[in-house]
N, C-alpha and C. Protein backbone atom coordinates (compact mmCIF):
# COMPACT_ATOMS: atom_id res chain seq x y z
N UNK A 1 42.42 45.05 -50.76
CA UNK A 1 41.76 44.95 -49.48
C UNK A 1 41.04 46.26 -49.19
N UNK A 2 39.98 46.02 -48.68
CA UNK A 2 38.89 47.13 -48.76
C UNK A 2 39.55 48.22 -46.89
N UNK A 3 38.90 49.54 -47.03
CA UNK A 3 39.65 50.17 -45.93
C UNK A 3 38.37 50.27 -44.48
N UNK A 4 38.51 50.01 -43.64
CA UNK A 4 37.24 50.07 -42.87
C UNK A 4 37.29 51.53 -42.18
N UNK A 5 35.69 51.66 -42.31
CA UNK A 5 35.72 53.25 -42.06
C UNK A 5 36.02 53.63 -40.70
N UNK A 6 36.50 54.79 -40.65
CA UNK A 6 36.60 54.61 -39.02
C UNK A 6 35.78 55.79 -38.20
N UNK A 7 35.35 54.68 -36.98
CA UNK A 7 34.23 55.07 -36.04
C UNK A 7 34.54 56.37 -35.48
N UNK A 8 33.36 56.94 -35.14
CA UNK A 8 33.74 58.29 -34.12
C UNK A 8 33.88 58.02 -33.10
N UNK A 9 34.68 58.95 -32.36
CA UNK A 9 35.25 58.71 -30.81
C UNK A 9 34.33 58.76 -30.26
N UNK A 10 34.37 58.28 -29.09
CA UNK A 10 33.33 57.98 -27.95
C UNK A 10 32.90 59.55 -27.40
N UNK A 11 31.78 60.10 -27.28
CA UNK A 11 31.50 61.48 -26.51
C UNK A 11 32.03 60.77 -24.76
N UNK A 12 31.84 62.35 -24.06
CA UNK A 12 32.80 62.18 -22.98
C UNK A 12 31.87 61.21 -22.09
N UNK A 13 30.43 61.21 -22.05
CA UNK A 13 29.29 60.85 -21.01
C UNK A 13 29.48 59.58 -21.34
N UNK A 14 29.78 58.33 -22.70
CA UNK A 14 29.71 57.50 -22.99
C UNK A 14 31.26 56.65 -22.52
N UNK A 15 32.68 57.34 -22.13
CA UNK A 15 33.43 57.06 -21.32
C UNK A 15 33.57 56.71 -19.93
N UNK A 16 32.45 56.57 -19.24
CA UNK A 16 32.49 56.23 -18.03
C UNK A 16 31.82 54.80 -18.09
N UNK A 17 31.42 54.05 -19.85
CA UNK A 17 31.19 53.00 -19.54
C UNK A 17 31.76 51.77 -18.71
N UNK A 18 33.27 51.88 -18.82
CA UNK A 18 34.26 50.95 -18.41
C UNK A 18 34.73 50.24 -19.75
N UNK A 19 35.34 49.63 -19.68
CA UNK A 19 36.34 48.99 -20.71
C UNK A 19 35.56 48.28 -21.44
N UNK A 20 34.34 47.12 -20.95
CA UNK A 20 33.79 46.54 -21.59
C UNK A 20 32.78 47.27 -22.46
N UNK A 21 32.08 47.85 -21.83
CA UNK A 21 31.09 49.50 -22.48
C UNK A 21 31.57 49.87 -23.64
N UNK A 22 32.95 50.37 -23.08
CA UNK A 22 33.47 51.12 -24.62
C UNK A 22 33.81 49.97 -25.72
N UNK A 23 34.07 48.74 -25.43
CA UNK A 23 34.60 47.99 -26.38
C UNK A 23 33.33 47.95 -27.18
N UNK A 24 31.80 47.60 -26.49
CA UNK A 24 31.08 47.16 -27.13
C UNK A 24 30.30 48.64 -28.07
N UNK A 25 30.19 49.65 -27.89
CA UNK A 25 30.06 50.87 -28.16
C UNK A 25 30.97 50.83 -29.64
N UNK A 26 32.17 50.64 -29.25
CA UNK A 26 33.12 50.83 -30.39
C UNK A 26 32.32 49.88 -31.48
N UNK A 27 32.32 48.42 -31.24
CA UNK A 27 32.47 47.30 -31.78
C UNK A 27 30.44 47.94 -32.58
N UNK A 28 29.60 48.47 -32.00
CA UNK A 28 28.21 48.87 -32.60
C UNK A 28 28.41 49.80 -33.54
N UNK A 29 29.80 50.57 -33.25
CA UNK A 29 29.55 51.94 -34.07
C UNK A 29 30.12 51.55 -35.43
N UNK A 30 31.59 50.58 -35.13
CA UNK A 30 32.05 50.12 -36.43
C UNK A 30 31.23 49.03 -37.48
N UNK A 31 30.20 47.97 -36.76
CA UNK A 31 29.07 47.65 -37.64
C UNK A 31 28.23 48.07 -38.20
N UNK A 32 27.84 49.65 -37.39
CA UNK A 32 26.90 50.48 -38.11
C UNK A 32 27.20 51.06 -39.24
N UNK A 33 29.00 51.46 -39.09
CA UNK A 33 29.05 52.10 -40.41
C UNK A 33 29.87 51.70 -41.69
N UNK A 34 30.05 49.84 -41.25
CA UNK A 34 30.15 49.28 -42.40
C UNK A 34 28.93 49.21 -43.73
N UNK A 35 27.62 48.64 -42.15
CA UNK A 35 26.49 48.29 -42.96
C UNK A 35 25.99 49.69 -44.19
N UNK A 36 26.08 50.65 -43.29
CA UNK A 36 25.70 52.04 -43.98
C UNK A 36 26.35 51.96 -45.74
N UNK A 37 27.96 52.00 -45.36
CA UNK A 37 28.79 51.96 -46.35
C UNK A 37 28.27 50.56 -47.37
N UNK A 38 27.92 49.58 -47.31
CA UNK A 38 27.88 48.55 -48.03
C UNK A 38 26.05 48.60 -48.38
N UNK A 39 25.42 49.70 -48.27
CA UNK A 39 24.05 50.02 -48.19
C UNK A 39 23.05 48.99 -47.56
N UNK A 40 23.94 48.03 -46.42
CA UNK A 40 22.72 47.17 -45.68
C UNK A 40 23.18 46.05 -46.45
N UNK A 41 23.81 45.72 -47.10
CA UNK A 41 23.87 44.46 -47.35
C UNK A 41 25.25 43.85 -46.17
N UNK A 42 24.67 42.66 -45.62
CA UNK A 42 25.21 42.37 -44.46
C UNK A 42 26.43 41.02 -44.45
N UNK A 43 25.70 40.69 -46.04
CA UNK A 43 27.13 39.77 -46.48
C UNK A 43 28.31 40.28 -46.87
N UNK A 44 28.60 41.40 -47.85
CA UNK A 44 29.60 42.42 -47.87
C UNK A 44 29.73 43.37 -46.50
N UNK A 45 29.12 43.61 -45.81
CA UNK A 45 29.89 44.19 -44.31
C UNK A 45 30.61 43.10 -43.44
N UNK A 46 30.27 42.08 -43.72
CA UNK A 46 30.84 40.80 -43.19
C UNK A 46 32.56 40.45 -43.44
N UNK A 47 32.44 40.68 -44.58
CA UNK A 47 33.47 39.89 -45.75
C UNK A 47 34.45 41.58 -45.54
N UNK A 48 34.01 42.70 -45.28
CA UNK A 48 34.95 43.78 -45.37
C UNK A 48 35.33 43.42 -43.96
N UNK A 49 34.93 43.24 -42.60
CA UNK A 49 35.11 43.02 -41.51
C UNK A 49 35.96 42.02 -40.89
N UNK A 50 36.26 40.68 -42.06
CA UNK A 50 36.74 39.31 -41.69
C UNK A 50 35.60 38.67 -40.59
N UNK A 51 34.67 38.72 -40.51
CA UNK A 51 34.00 38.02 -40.57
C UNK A 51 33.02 37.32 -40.62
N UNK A 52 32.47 36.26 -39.89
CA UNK A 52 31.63 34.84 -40.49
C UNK A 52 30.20 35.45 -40.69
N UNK A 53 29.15 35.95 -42.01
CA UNK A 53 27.90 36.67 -41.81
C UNK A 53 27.75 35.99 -40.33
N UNK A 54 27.28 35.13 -40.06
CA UNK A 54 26.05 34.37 -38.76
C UNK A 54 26.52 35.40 -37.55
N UNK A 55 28.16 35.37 -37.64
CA UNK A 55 28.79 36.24 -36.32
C UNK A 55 27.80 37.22 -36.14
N UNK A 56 28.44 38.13 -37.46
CA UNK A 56 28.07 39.47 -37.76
C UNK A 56 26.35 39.56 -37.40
N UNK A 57 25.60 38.81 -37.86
CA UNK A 57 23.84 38.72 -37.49
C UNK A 57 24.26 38.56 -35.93
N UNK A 58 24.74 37.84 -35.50
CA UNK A 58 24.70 37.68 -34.03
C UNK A 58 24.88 38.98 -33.33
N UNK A 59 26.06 39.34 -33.65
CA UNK A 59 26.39 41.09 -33.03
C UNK A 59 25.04 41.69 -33.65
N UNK A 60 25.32 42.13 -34.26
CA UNK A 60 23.87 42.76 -34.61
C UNK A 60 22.78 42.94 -33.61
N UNK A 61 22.44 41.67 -33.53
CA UNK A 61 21.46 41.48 -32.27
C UNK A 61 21.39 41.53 -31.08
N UNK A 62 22.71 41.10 -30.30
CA UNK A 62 23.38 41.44 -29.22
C UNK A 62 23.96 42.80 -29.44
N UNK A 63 24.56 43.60 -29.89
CA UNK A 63 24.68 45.18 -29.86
C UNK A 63 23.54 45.86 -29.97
N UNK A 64 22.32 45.69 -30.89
CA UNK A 64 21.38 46.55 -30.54
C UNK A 64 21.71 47.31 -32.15
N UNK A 65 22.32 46.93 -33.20
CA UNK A 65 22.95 47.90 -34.10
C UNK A 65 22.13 48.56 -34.97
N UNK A 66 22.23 49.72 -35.12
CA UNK A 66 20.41 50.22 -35.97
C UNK A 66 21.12 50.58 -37.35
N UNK A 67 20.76 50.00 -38.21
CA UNK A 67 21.70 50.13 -39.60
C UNK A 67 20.41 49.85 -40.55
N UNK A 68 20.31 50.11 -41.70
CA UNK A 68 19.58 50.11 -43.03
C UNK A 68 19.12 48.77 -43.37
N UNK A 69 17.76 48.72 -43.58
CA UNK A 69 17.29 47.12 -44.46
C UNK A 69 18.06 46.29 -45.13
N UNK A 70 18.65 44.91 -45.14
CA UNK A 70 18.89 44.35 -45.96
C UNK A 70 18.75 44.67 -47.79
N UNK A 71 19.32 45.06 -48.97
CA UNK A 71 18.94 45.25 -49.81
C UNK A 71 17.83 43.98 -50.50
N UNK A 72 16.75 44.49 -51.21
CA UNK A 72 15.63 43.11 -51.60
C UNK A 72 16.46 42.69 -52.40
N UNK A 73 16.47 41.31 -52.29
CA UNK A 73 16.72 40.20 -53.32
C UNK A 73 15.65 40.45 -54.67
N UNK A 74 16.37 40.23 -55.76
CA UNK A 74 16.18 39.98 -57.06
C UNK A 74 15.50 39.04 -57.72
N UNK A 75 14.64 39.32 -58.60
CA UNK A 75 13.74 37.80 -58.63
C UNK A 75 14.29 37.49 -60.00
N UNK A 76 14.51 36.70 -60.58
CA UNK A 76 14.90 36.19 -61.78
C UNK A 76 13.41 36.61 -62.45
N UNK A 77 14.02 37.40 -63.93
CA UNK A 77 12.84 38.00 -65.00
C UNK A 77 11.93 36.50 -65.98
N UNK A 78 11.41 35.82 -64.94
CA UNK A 78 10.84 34.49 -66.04
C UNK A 78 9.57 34.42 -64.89
């Protein structure tokens, strides 16, 4: 089982979000630095995370998460 990296603490100005703030803060910082770690590929940040890619695209979009290009797909040599 793979180890998930762990996020940096919240700076102090970003603590007065409230509970929901910080959850979602947390929940951007730990997608950001799966994707980083798995170089953007968003099906392995998924699968290290437990879970479903579509979720994971969903957060993504709803967090705002700024992480690395998808790696290009491979074209078969024919």
């Amino acid at each position: 089982m793979a180890t998930l990296p762990a996020p940096s603490p919240l700076p102090p100005r970003e603590s007065s979000l409230g509970y929901h703030g910080a959850v979602s803060e947390f929940k951007r910082r730990l997608i950001e630095a799966t994707l980083h770690r798995m170089s953007g590929n968003r099906t392995h940040a998924a699968r290290v995370l437990g879970l479903q890619r579509t979720y994971l695209l969903r957060l993504i979009r709803e967090l705002g998460v700024a992480a690395p290009p998808p790696p290009a797909r491979r074209r078969p040599l024919a």
